[in-house]
C-alpha atoms as a PDB file:
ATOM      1  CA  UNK A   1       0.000   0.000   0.000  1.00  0.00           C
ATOM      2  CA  UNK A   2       1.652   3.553  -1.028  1.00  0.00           C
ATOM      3  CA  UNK A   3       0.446   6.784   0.621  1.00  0.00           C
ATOM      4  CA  UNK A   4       1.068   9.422  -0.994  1.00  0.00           C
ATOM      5  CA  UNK A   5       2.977  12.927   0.414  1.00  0.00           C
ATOM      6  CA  UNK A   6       0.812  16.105   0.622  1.00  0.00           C
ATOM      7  CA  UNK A   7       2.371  19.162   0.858  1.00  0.00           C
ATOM      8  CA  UNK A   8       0.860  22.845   1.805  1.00  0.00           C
ATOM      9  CA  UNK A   9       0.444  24.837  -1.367  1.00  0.00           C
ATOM     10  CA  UNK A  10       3.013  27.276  -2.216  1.00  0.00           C
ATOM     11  CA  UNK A  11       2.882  30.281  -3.614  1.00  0.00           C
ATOM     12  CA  UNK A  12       2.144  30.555  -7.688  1.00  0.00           C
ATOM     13  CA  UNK A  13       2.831  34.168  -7.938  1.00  0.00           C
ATOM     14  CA  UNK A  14       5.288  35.198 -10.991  1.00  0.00           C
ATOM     15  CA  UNK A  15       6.577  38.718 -11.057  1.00  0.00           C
ATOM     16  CA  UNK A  16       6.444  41.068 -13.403  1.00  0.00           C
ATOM     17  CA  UNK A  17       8.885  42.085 -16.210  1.00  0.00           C
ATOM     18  CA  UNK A  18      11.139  44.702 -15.449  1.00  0.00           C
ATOM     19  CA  UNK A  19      12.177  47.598 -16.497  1.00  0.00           C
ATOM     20  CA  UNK A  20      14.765  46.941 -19.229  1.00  0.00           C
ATOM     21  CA  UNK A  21      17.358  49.033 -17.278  1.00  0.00           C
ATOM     22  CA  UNK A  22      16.881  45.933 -14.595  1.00  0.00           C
ATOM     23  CA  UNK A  23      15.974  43.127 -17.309  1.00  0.00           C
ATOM     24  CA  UNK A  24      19.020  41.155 -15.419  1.00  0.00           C
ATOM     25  CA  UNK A  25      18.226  41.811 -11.719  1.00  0.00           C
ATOM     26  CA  UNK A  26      17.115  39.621  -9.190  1.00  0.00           C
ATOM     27  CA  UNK A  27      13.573  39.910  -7.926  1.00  0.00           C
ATOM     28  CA  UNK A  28      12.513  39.705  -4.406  1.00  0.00           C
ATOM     29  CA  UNK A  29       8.723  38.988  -3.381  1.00  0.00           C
ATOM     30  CA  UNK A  30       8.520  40.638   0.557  1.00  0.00           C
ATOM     31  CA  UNK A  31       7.180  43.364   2.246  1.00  0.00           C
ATOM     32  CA  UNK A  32       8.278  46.725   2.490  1.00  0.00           C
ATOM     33  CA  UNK A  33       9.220  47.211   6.176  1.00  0.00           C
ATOM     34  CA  UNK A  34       8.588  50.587   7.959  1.00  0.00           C
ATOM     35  CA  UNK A  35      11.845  51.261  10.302  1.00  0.00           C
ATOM     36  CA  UNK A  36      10.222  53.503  12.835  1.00  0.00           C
ATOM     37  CA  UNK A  37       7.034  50.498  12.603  1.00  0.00           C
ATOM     38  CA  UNK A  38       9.427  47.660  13.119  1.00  0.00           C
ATOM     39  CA  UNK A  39      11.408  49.779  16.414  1.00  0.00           C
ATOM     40  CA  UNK A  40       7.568  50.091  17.677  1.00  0.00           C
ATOM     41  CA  UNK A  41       6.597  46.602  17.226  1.00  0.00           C
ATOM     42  CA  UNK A  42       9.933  45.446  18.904  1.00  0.00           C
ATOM     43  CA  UNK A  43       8.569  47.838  21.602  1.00  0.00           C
ATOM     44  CA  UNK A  44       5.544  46.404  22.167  1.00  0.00           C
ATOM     45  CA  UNK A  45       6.872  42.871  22.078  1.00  0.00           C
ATOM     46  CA  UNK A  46       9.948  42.829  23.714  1.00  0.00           C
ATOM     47  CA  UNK A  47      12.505  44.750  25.278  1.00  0.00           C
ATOM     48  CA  UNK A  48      14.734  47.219  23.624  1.00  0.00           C
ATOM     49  CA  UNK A  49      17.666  48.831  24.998  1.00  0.00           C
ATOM     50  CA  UNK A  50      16.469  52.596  24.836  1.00  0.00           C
ATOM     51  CA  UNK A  51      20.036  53.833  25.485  1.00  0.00           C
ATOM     52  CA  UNK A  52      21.071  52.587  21.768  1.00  0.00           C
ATOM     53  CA  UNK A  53      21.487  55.339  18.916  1.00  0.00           C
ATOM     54  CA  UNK A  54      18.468  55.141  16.419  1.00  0.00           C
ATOM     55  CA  UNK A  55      20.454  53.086  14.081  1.00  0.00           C
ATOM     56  CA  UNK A  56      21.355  50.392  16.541  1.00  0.00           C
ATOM     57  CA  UNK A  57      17.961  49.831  17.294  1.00  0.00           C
ATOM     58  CA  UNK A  58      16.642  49.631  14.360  1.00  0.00           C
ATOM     59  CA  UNK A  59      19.260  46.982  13.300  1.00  0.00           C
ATOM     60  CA  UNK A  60      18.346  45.294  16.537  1.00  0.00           C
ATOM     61  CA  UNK A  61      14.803  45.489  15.539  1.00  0.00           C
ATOM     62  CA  UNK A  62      15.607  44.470  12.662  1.00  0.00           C
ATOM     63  CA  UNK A  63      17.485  41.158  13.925  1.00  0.00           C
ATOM     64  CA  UNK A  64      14.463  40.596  16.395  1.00  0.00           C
ATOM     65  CA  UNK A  65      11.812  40.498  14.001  1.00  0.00           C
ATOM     66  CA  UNK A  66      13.257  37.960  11.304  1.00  0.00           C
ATOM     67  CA  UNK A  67      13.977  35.632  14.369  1.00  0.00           C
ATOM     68  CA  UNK A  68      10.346  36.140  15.714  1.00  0.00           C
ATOM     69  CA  UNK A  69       9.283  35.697  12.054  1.00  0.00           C
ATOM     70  CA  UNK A  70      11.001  32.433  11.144  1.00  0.00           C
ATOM     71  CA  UNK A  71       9.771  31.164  14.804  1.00  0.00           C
ATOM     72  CA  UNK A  72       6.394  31.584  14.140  1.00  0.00           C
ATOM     73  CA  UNK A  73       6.163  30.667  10.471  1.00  0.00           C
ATOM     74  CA  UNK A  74       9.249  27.848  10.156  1.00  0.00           C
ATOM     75  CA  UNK A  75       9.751  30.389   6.842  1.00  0.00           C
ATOM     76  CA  UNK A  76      13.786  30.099   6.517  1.00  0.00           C
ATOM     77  CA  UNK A  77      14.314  32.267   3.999  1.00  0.00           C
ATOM     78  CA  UNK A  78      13.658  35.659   5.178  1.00  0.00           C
ATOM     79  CA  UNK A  79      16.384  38.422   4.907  1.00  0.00           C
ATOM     80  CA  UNK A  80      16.576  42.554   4.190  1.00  0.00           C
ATOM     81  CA  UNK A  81      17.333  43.345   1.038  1.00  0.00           C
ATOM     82  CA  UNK A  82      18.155  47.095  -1.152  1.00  0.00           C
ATOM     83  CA  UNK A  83      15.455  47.326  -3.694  1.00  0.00           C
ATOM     84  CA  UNK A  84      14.844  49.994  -6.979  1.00  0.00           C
ATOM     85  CA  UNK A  85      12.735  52.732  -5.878  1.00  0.00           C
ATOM     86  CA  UNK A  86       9.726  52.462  -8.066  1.00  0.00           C
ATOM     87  CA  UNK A  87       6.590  53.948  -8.878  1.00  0.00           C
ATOM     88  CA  UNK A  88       5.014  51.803  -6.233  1.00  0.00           C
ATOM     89  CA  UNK A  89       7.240  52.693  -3.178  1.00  0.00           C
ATOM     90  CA  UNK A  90       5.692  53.315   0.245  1.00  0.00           C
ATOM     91  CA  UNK A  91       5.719  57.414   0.164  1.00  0.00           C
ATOM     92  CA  UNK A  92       6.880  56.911   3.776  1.00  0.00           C
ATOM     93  CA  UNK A  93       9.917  54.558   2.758  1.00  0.00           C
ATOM     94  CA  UNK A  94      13.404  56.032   3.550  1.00  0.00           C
ATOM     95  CA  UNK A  95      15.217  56.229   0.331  1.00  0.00           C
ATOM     96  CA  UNK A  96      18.582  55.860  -0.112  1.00  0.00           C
ATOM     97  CA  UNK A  97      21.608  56.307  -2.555  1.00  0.00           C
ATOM     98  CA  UNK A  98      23.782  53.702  -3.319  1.00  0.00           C
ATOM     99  CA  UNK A  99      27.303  53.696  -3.671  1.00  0.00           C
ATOM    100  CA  UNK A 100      27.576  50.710  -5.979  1.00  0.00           C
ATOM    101  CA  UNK A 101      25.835  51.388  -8.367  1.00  0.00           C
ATOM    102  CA  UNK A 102      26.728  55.155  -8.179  1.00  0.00           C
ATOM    103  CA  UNK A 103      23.371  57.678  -6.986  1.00  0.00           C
ATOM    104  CA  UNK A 104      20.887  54.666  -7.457  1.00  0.00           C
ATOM    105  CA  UNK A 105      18.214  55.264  -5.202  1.00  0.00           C
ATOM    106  CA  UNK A 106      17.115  52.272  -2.740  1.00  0.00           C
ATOM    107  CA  UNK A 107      15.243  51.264   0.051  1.00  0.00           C
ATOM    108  CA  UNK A 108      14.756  48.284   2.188  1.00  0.00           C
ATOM    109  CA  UNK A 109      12.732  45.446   1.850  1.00  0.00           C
ATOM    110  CA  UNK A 110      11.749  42.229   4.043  1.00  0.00           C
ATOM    111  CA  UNK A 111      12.097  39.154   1.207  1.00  0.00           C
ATOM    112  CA  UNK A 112      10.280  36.040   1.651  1.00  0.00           C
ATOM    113  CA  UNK A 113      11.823  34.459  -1.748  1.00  0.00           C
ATOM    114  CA  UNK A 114      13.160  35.347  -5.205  1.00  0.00           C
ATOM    115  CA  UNK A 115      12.545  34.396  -8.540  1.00  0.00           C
ATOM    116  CA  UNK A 116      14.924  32.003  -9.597  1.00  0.00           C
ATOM    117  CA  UNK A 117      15.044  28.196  -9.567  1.00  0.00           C
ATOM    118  CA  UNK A 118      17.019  27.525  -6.722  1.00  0.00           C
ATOM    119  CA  UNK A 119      15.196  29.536  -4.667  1.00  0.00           C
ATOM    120  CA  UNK A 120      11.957  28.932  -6.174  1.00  0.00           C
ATOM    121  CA  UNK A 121      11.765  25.110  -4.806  1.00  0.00           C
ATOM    122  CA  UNK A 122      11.889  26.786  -1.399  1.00  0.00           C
ATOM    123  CA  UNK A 123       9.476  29.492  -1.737  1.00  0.00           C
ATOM    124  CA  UNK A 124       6.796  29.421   1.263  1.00  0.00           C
ATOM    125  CA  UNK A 125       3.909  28.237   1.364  1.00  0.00           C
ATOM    126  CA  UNK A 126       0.086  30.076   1.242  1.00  0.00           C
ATOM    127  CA  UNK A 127      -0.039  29.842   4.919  1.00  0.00           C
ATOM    128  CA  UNK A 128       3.403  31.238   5.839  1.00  0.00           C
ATOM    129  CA  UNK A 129       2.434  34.645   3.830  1.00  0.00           C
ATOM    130  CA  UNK A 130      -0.737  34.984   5.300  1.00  0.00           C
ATOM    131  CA  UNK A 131       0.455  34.790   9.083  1.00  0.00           C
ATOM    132  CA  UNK A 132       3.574  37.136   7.615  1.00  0.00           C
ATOM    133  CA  UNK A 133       0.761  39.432   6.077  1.00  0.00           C
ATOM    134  CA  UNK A 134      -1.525  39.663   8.723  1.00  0.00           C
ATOM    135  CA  UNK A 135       1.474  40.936  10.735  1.00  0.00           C
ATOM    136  CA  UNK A 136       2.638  43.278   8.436  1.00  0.00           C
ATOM    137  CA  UNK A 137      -0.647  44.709   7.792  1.00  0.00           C
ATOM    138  CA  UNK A 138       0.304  44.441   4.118  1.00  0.00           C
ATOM    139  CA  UNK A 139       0.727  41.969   1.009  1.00  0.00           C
ATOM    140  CA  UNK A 140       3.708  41.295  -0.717  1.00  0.00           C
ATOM    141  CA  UNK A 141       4.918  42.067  -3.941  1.00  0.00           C
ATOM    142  CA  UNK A 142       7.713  41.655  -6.384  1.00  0.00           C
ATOM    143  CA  UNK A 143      11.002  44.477  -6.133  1.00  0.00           C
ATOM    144  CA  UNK A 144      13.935  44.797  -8.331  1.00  0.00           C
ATOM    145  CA  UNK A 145      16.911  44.035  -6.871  1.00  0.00           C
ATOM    146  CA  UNK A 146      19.183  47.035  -6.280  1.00  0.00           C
ATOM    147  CA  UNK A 147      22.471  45.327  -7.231  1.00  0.00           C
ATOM    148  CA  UNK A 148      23.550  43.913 -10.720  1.00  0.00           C
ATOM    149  CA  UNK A 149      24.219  40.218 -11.579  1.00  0.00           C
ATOM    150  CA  UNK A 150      27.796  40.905 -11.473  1.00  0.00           C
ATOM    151  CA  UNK A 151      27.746  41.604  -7.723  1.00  0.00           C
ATOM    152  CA  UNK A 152      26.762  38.255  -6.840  1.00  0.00           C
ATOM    153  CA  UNK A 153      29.995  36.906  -9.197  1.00  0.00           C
END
């Protein structure tokens, strides 16, 4: 007698075609995360040492979250990434300018997976997105990767 594995469904979502200018980037498919929302949410749900410079707690927010994140949703594959400001950015998202690439602007991004086929095989599945949405208070959506092909060389 053979039984047969189930497994959870994944997400099907394909992103879109860039911009030629970023026809060779990687795409991400995450949330936008709000630094001053993530500091508060650390706040509320643990402690934070309020002595630390802005920047350290963010990054300590920052470091917080994913864990809480992959604890709650087994979801492995979460990290921050620079993403192509686009018509679609947040109007509250911090932009940045990159060094490498000279003056392209960025911001930051949480990714759950990227489009490729390595990757692909361990995108999540329908049910780790919606507990990661309903904590984000957002969908995700597909970014262009900030840094060329040759970076990752």
């Amino acid at each position: 007698m053979s039984t047969k594995s189930t497994h959870p469904p994944r997400i099907n979502t394909q992103p879109p075609v860039p911009p030629e200018t970023y026809a060779d980037h990687r795409l991400f498919y995450g949330f936008y995360c709000d630094e001053q929302w993530l500091v508060e949410y650390t706040r509320r749900n643990s402690t934070l040492d309020e002595s630390m410079p802005i920047s350290m707690k963010i990054l300590a927010s920052m470091d917080w979250f994913t864990d809480q994140l992959r604890r709650k949703t087994g979801l492995r594959t979460l990290e921050y990434r620079g993403v192509v400001v686009d018509g679609d950015t947040p109007p509250n998202a911090v932009i940045l300018e990159s060094e490498r690439p000279h003056g392209v602007k960025y911001h930051m991004i949480l990714s759950i997976c990227e489009w490729n086929k390595r990757s692909w095989r361990r995108r999540p599945t329908l049910e780790q997105v919606e507990a990661i949405s309903k904590i984000m208070g957002s969908q995700p959506r597909w970014w262009i990767d900030i840094e060329s092909p040759t970076f990752y060389r």
